[in-house]
Protein backbone atom coordinates (compact mmCIF):
# COMPACT_ATOMS: atom_id res chain seq x y z
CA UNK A 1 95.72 105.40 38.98
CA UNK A 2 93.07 108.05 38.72
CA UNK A 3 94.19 112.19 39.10
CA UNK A 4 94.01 112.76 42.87
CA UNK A 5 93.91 116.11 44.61
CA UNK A 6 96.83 116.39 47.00
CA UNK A 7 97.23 118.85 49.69
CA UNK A 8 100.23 119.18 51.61
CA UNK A 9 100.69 120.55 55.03
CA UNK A 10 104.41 121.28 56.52
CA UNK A 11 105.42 121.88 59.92
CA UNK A 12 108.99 122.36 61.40
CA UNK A 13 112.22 123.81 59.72
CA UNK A 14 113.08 125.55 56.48
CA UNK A 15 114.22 121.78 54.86
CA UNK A 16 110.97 120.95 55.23
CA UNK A 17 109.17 123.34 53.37
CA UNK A 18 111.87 123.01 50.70
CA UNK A 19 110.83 119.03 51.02
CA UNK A 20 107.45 119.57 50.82
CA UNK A 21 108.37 121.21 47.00
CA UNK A 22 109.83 118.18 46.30
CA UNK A 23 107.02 115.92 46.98
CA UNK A 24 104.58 118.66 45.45
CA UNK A 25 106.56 118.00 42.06
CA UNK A 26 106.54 114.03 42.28
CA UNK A 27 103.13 114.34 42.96
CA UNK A 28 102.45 116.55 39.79
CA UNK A 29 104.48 114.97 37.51
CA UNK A 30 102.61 111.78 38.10
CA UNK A 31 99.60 113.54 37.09
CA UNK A 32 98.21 114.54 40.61
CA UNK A 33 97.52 118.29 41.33
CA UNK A 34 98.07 120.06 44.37
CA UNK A 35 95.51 121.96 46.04
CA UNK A 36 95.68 125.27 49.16
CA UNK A 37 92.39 123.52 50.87
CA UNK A 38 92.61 120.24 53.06
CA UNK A 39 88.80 120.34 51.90
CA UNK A 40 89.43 120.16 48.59
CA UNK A 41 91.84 117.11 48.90
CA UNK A 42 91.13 113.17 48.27
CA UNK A 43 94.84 112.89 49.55
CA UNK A 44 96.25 114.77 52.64
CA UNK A 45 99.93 114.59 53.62
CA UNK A 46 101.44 116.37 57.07
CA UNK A 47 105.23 116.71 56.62
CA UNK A 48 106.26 116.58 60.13
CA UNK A 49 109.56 117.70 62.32
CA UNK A 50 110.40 115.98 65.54
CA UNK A 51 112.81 118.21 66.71
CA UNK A 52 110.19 118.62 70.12
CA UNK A 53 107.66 117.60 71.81
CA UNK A 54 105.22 120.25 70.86
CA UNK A 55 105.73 119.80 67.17
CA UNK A 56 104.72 115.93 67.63
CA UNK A 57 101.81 117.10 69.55
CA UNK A 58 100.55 119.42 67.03
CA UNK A 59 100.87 116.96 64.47
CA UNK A 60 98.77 114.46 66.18
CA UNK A 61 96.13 116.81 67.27
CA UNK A 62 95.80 117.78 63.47
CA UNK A 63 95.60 114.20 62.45
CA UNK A 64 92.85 113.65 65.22
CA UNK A 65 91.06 116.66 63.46
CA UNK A 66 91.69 115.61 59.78
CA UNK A 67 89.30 112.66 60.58
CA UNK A 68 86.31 114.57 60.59
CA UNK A 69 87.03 114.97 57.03
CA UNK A 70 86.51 110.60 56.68
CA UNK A 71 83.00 111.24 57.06
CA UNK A 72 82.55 113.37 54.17
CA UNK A 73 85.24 111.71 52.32
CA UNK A 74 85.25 107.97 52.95
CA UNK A 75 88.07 107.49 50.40
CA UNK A 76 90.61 109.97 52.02
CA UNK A 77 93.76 108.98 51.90
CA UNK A 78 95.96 110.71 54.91
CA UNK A 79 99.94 110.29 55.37
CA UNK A 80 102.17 111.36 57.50
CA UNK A 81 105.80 112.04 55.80
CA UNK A 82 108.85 113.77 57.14
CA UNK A 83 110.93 113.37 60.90
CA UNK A 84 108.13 112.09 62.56
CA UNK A 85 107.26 109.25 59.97
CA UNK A 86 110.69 108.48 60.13
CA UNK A 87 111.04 108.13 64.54
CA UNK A 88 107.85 106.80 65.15
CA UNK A 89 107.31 103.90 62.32
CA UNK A 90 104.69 101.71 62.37
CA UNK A 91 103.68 103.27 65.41
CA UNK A 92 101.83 105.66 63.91
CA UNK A 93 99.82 102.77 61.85
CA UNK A 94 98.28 101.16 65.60
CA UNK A 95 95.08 102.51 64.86
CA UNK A 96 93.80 101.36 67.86
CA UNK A 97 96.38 103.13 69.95
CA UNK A 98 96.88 106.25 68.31
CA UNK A 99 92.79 106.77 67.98
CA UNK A 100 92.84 107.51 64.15
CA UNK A 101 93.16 106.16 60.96
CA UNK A 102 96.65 107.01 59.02
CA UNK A 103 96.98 105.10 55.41
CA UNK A 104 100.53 106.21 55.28
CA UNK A 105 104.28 106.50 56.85
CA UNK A 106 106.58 108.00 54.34
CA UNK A 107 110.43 109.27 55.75
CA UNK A 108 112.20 111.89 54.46
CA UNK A 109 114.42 109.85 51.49
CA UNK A 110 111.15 108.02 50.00
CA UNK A 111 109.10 110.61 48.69
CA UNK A 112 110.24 109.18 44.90
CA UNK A 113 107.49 106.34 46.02
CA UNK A 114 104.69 108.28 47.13
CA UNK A 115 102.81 107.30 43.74
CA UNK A 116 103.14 103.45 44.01
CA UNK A 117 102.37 103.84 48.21
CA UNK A 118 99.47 105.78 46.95
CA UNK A 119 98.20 103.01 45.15
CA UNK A 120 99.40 100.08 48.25
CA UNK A 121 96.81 102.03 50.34
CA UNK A 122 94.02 102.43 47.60
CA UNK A 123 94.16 99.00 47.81
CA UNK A 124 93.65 98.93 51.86
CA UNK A 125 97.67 97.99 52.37
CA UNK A 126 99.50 100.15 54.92
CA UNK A 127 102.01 102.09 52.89
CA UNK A 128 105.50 102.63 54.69
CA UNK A 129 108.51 103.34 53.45
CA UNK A 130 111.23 105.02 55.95
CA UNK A 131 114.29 103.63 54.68
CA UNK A 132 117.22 106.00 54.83
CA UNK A 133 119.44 106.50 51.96
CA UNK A 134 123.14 107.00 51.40
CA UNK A 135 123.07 109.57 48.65
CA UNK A 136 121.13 112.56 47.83
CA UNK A 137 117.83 111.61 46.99
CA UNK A 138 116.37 114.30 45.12
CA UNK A 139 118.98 116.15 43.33
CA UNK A 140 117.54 115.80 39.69
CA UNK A 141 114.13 116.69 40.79
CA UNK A 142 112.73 120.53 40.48
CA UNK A 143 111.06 121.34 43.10
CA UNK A 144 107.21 123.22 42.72
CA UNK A 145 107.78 126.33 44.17
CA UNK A 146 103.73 126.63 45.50
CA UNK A 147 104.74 127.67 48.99
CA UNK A 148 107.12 130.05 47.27
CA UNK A 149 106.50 134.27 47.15
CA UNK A 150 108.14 134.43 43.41
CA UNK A 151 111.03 136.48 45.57
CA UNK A 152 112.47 134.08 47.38
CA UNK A 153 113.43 130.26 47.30
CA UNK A 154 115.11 127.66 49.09
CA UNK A 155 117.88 125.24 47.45
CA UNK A 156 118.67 122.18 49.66
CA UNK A 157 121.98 121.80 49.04
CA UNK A 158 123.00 118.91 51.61
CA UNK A 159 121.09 116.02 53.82
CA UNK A 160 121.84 114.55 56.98
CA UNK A 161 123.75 115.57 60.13
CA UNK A 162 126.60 113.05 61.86
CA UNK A 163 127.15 115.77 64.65
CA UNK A 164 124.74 113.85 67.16
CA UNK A 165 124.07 116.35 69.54
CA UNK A 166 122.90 114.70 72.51
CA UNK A 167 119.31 116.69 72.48
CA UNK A 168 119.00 115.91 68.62
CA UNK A 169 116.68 113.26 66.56
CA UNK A 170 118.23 114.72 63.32
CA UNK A 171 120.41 111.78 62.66
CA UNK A 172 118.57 109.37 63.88
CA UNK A 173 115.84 110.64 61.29
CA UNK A 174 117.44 112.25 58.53
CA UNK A 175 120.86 110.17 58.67
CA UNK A 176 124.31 110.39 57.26
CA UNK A 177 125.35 113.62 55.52
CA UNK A 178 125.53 113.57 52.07
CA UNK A 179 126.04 116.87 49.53
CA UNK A 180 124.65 117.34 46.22
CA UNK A 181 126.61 117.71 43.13
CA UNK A 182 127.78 121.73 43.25
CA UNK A 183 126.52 121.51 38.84
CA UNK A 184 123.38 120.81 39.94
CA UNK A 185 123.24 123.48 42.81
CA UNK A 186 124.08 125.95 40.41
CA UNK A 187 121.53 124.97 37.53
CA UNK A 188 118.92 125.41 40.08
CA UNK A 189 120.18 128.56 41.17
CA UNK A 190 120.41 129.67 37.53
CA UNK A 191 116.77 128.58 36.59
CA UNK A 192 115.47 130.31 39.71
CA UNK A 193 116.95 133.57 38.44
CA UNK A 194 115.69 133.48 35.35
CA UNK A 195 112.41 132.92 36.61
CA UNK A 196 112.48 136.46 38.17
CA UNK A 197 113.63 134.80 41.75
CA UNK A 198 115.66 137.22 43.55
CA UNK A 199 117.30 135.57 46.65
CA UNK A 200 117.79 131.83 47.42
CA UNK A 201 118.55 130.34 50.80
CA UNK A 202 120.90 127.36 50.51
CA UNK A 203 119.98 124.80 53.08
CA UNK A 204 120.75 121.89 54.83
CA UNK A 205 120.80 120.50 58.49
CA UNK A 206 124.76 121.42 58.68
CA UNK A 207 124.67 123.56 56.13
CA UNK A 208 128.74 124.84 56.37
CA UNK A 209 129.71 121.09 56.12
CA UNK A 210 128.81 120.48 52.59
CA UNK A 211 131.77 119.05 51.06
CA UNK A 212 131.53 117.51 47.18
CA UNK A 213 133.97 114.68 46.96
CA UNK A 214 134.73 115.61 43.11
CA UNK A 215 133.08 112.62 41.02
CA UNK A 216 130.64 112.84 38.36
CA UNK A 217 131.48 116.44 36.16
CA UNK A 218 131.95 118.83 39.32
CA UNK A 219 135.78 119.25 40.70
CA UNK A 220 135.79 118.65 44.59
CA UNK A 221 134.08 121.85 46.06
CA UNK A 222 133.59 122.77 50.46
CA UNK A 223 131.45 125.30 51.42
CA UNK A 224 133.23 128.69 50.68
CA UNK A 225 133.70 127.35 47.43
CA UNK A 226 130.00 126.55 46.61
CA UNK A 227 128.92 129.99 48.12
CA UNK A 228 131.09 131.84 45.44
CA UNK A 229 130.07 129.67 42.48
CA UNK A 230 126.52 130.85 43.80
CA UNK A 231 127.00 134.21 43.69
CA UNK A 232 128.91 134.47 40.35
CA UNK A 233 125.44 133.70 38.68
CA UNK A 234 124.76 137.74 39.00
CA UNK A 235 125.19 140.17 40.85
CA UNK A 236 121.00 140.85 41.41
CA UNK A 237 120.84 137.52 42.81
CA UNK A 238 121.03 137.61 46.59
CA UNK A 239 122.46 134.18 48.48
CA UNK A 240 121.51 133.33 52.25
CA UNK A 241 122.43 129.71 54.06
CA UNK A 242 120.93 128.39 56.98
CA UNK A 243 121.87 126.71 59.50
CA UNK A 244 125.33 127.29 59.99
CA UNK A 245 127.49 124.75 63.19
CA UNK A 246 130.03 126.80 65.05
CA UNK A 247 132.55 124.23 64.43
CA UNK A 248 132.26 124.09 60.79
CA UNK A 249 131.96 128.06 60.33
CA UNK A 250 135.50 128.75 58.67
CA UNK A 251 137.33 131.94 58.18
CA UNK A 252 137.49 131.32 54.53
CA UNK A 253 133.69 130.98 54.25
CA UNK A 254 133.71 134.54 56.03
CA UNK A 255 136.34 135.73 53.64
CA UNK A 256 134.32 134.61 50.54
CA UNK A 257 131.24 136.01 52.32
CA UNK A 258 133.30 139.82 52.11
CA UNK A 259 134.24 139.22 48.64
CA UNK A 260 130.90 139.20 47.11
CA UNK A 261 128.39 142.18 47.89
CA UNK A 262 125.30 140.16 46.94
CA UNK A 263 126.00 137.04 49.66
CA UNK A 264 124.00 138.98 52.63
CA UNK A 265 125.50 139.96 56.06
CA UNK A 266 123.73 137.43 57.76
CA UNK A 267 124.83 134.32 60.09
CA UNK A 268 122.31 132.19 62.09
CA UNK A 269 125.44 130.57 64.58
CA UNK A 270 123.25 128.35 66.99
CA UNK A 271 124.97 128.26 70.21
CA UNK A 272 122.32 126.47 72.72
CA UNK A 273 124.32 127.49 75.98
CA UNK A 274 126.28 129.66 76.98
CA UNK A 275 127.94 127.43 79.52
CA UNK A 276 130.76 124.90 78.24
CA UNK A 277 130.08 122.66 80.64
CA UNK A 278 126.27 122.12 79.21
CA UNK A 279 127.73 122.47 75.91
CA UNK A 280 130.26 119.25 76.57
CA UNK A 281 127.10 117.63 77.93
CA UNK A 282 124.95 118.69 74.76
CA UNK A 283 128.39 116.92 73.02
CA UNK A 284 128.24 120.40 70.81
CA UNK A 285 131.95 119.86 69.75
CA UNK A 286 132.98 123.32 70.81
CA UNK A 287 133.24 125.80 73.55
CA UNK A 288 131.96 129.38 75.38
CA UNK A 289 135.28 130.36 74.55
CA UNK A 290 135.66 128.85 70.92
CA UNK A 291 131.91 130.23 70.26
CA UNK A 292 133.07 133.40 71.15
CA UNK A 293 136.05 133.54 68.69
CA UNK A 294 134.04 132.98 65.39
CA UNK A 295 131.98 135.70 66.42
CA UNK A 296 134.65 138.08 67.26
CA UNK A 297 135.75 136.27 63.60
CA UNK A 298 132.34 137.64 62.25
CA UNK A 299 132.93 141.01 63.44
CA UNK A 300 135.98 141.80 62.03
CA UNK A 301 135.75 140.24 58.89
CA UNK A 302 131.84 141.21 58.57
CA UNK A 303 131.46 144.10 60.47
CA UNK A 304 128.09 144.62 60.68
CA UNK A 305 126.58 141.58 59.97
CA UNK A 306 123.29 140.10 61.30
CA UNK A 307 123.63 137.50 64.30
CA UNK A 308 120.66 135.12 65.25
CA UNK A 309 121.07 132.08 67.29
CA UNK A 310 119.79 129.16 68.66
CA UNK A 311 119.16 128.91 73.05
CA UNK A 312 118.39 126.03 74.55
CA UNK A 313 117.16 126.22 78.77
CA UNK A 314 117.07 123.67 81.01
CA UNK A 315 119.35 120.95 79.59
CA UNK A 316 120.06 118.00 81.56
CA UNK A 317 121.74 119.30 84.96
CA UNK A 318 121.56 122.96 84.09
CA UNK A 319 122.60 125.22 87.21
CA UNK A 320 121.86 128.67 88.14
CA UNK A 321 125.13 129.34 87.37
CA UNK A 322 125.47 127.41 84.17
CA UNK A 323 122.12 129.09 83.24
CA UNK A 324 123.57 132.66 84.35
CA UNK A 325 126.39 131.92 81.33
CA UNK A 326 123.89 131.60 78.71
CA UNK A 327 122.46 135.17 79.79
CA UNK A 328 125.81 136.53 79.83
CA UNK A 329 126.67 135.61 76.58
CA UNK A 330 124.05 136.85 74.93
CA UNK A 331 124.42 140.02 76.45
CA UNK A 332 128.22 139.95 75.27
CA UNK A 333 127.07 138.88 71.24
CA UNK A 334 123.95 141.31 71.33
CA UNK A 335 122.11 138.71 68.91
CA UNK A 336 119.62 140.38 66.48
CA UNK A 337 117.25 137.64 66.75
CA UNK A 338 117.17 133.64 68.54
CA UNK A 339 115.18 131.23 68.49
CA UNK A 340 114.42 130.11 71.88
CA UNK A 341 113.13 126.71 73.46
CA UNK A 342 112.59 124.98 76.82
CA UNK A 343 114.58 121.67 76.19
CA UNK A 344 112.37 119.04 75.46
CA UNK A 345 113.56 115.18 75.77
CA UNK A 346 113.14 113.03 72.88
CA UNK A 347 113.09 109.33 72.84
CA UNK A 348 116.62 107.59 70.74
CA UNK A 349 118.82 110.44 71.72
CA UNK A 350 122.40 109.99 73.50
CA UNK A 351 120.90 112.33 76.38
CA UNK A 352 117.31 110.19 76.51
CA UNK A 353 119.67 107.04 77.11
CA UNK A 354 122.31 108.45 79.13
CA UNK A 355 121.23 111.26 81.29
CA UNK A 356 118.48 112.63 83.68
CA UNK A 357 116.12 115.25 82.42
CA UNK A 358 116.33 116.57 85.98
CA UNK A 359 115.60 120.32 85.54
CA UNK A 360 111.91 120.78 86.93
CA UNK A 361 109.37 121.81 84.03
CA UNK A 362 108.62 125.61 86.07
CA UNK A 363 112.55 126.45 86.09
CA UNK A 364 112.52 125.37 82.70
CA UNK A 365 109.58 127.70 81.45
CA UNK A 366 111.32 130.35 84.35
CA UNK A 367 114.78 130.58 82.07
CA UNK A 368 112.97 130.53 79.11
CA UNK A 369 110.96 133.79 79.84
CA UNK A 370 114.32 135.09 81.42
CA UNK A 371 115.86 134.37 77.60
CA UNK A 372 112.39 135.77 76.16
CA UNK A 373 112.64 138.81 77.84
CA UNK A 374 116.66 139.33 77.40
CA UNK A 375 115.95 138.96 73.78
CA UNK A 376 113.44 141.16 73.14
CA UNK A 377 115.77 144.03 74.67
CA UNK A 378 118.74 143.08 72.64
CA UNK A 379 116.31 143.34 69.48
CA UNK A 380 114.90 146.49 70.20
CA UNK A 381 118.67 147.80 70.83
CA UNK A 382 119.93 146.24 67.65
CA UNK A 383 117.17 147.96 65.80
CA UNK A 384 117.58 151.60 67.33
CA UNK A 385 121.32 151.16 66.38
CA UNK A 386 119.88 151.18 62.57
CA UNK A 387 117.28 154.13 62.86
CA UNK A 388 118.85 156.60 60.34
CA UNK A 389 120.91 153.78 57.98
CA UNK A 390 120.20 153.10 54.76
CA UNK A 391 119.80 149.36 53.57
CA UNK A 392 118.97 148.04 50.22
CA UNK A 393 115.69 146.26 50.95
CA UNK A 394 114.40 143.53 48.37
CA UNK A 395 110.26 143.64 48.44
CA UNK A 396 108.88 140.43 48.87
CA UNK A 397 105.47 141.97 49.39
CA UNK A 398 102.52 143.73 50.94
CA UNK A 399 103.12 144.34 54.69
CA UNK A 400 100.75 142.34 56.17
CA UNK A 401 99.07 144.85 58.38
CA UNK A 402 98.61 147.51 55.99
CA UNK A 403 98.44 147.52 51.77
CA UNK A 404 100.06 150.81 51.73
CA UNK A 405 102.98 149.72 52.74
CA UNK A 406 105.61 146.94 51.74
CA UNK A 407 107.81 144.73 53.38
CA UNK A 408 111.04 143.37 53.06
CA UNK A 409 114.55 142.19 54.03
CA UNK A 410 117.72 143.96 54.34
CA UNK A 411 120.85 141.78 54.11
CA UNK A 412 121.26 141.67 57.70
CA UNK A 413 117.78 139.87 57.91
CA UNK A 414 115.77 142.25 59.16
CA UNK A 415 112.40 142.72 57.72
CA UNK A 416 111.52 146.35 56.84
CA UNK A 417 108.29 148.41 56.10
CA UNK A 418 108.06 151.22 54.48
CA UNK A 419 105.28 153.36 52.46
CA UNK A 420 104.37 152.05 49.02
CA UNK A 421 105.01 153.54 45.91
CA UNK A 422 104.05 151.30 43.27
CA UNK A 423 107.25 149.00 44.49
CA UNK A 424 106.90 145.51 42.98
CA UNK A 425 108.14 142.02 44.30
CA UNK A 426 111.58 141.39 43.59
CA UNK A 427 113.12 144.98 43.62
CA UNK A 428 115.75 146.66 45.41
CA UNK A 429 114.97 149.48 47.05
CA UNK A 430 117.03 151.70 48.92
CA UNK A 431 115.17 152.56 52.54
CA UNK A 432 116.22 155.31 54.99
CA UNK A 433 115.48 153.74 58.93
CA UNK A 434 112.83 156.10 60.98
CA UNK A 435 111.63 153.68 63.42
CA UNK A 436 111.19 150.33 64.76
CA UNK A 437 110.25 148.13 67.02
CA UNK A 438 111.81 144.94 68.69
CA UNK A 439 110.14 142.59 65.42
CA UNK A 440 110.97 145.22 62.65
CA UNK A 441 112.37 148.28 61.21
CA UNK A 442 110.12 151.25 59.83
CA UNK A 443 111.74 153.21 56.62
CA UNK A 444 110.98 155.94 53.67
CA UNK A 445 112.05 154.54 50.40
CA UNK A 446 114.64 156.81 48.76
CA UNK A 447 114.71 156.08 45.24
């Protein structure tokens, strides 16, 4: 198999970014090279999410356009790998139907065969592999860190999700969960470190479930325990997780949180509704009431940490009034930041099959604004509430508007910009708050 030119292109969550390492370093250590220009590439792969609608739908209008690229390359291989491969199947390969050309279908657990696929469709074969495994797939692999800022890194830690909310593809598509030996967590972490990394976000689709069952050389490890083996590596190196279930978030794992300075302030607690009727409908496997408790848990065992969430409007059968809870709860938590989505029905799910997506698309996109607009407010107020604190900010780089100034996080999340002064990537600076706005904070560096 000749050296091929592979450019990857990843859309969707944090896990797939951190995936899209993976299959950069199979791909190089058969001899391939990655490249930053679709232009440049005789192979192009999308690594896709199908949380929603929209995400399909950008795929597949990039696909449409990565076509034009046939005519100049005749020999272009294009595959689509990820969520998407993995829900839609063959599907994808109906040429005919579809309107393009796609050579392959790779899901999320085969990317250790993306060499021999690359040769099936070489040949003219359409390569698929979707299979979903058992085990951790990837755990002795290192990941290239190309998408990577030298700063910052991602460790997935876990795969899979067996909570099956009833708006979610993720186990249909990414399947049972399974956790990765903690020893091998913890090399990666190391190496990271040494390689002048500075912070490492542990991920996985439930990421507070990980539990290690105690084979091979690791003792049996949960969550809290991982988190602290983490953050013994030193104290410079800064730990974030993402994304955290309500259910799963444990008073222990806030304790350990307290213990260790360098595990940052910072919870992303999705919560979807604030209603627990829509919540029993979304089968989210906890209440308003029972949401409200960790946070109040957060609070005083945290106080002061960072709070973003997930919102979900117009779920199957949503009400004013139901609606009306959501608003009132985030007005109660005063999130820092959410992520925020009209709900979107997708094919295989429990609600697809069981229940009417009966909310009319303009009170949809109504709420949404409504949750937009709330939002914004809440960030602006959590920001004034910092003007005139000092965080320890780790530069990850230029601000992106200006080269005389730098940007960062502070351990609540928050990214903050402040004057330059010959700061590099990777340091800790300590930053006085003067300003903000609703996106970020404005500071003077004080040391």
């Amino acid at each position: 198999m000749s050296k091929k030119k592979v450019y990857i292109e990843t859309y969707g969550c944090q896990m797939n970014f951190s995936d899209s390492e993976i299959v950069a370093a199979v791909m190089t250590e058969h001899s391939h090279e990655t490249v930053s220009d679709s232009r440049d590439a005789d192979v192009v792969f999308l690594n896709t999410c199908s949380i929603r609608e929209h995400a399909e739908q950008r795929v597949l209008n990039r696909l449409k356009e990565l076509q034009h690229l046939r005519k100049k390359k005749p020999h272009l291989i294009i595959g689509v790998l990820g969520c998407m491969a993995e829900r839609l199947k063959e599907s994808l390969l109906e040429e005919q139907e579809m309107g393009m050309r796609i050579d392959m279908v790779v899901g999320p657990d085969a990317y250790r065969d993306l060499p021999q696929l690359m040769l099936d469709a070489e040949s003219g074969q359409k390569a698929v592999n979707i299979m979903l495994s058992a085990e951790e797939t990837y755990a002795d692999i290192t990941p290239v860190r190309y998408a990577a800022n030298g700063v910052s890194a991602f460790i997935s830690i876990m795969r899979g999700c067996e909570n099956f909310c009833a708006y979610c593809v993720v186990p249909f598509t990414r399947g049972k969960e399974r956790s990765r030996n903690p020893s091998s967590i913890f090399d990666e972490a190391k190496n990271l470190f040494e390689q002048g990394f500075r912070e490492v976000t542990l991920l996985g689709q439930n990421v507070n479930s990980y539990k290690w069952d105690g084979s091979g050389n690791s003792p049996a490890m949960t969550f809290p325990g991982l988190i602290g083996l983490i953050a013994g590596i030193s104290p410079l190196l800064r730990i974030r997780f993402a994304t955290s279930h309500p259910k799963d978030l444990s008073d222990e794992l806030l304790r350990v949180m307290a213990k260790h300075p360098n595990v940052c302030r910072s919870v992303h607690l999705p919560v979807q509704s604030g209603s627990s009727s829509v919540l029993k409908r979304m089968n989210r496997k906890y209440t308003r009431e029972t949401y409200m408790q960790r946070i109040e848990a957060i609070r005083e065992i945290l106080p002061g940490c960072g709070l973003s969430t997930d919102i979900i409007t117009g779920f199957c059968g949503e009400t004013e009034e139901e609606f009306q809870d959501t608003l009132s709860l985030m007005q109660w938590a005063s999130f820092d930041f959410s992520y925020m989505f009209k709900y979107s029905e997708r094919p295989g799910t429990l609600a697809a099959k069981r229940m009417n997506d009966d909310v009319p698309e303009a009170v949809k996109t109504s709420r949404l604004e409504k949750v937009i607009k709330l939002q914004q407010q809440l960030s602006l107020d959590s920001n004034r509430r910092d003007v005139g604190k000092h965080f320890e900010v780790l530069v990850e780089g230029f601000s992106k508007r200006s080269k005389e100034h730098v940007s960062g996080r502070n351990p609540e999340n928050k990214v903050v910009i402040f004057p330059d002064r010959g700061f590099k990537p990777g340091e800790y600076v300590m930053v006085r708050i003067t300003g903000c706005s609703s996106a970020t904070l404005k500071g003077e560096a004080l040391t």
